[in-house]
Protein backbone atom coordinates (compact mmCIF):
# COMPACT_ATOMS: atom_id res chain seq x y z
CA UNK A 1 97.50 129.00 139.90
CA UNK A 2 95.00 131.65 140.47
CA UNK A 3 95.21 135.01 140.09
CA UNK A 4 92.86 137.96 142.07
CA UNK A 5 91.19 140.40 139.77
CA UNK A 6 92.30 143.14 141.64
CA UNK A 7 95.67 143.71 140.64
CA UNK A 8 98.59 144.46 143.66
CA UNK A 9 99.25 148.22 141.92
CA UNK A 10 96.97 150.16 139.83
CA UNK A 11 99.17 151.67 137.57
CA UNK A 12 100.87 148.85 136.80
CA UNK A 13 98.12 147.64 134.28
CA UNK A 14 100.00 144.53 132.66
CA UNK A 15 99.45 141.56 135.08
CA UNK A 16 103.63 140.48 134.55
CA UNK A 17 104.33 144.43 135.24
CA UNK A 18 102.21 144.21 138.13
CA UNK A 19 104.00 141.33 139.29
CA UNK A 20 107.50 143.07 139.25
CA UNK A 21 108.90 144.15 142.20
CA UNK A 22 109.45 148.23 143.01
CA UNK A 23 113.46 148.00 142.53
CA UNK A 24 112.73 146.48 138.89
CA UNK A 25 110.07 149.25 138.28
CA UNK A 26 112.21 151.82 139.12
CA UNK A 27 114.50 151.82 136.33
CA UNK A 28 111.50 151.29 133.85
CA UNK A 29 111.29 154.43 131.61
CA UNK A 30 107.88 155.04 129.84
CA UNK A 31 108.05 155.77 126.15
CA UNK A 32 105.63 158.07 124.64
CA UNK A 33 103.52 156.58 121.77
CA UNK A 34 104.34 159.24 119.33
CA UNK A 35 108.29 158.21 119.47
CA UNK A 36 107.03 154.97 118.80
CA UNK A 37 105.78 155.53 115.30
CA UNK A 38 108.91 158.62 114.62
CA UNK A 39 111.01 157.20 111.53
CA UNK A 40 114.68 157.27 111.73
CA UNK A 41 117.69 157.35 110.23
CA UNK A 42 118.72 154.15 110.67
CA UNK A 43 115.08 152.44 110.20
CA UNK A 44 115.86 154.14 106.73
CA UNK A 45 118.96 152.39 106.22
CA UNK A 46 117.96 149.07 107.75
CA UNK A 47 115.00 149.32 105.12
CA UNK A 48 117.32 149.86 102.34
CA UNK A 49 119.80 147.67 102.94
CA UNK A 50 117.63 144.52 103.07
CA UNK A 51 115.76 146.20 99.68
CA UNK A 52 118.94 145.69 98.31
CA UNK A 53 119.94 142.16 99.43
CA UNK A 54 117.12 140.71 98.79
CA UNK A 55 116.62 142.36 95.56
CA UNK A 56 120.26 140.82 94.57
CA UNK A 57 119.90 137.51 96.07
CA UNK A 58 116.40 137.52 93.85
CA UNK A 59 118.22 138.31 91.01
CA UNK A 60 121.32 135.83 91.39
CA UNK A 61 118.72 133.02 91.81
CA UNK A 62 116.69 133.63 88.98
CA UNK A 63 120.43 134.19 86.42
């Protein structure tokens, strides 16, 4: 299969984005990069709470 350099919309820069058709696009909502990298309150939990499982299933295997 080839594929044209040029791609069929410019701001679609991704080659499968490009490929989507308008109706898809549409509903696409573009995410800032800073909200990306934000920490919250349940990344904090989901961090802790597989701390703490494998912490205990470390220390079952080793007693």
């Amino acid at each position: 299969m080839r594929r044209s350099l040029v791609l069929t919309e410019e701001s679609a820069r991704h080659w499968f984005r490009a490929s989507l058709p308008p109706h898809v696009k549409r509903d696409l909502i573009p995410i800032p990069a800073e909200d990306l990298w934000r920490l919250t309150l349940a990344d904090v939990r989901g961090f802790a709470s597989v701390y703490v499982a494998a912490t205990a299933a470390i220390l079952v295997f080793i007693t």
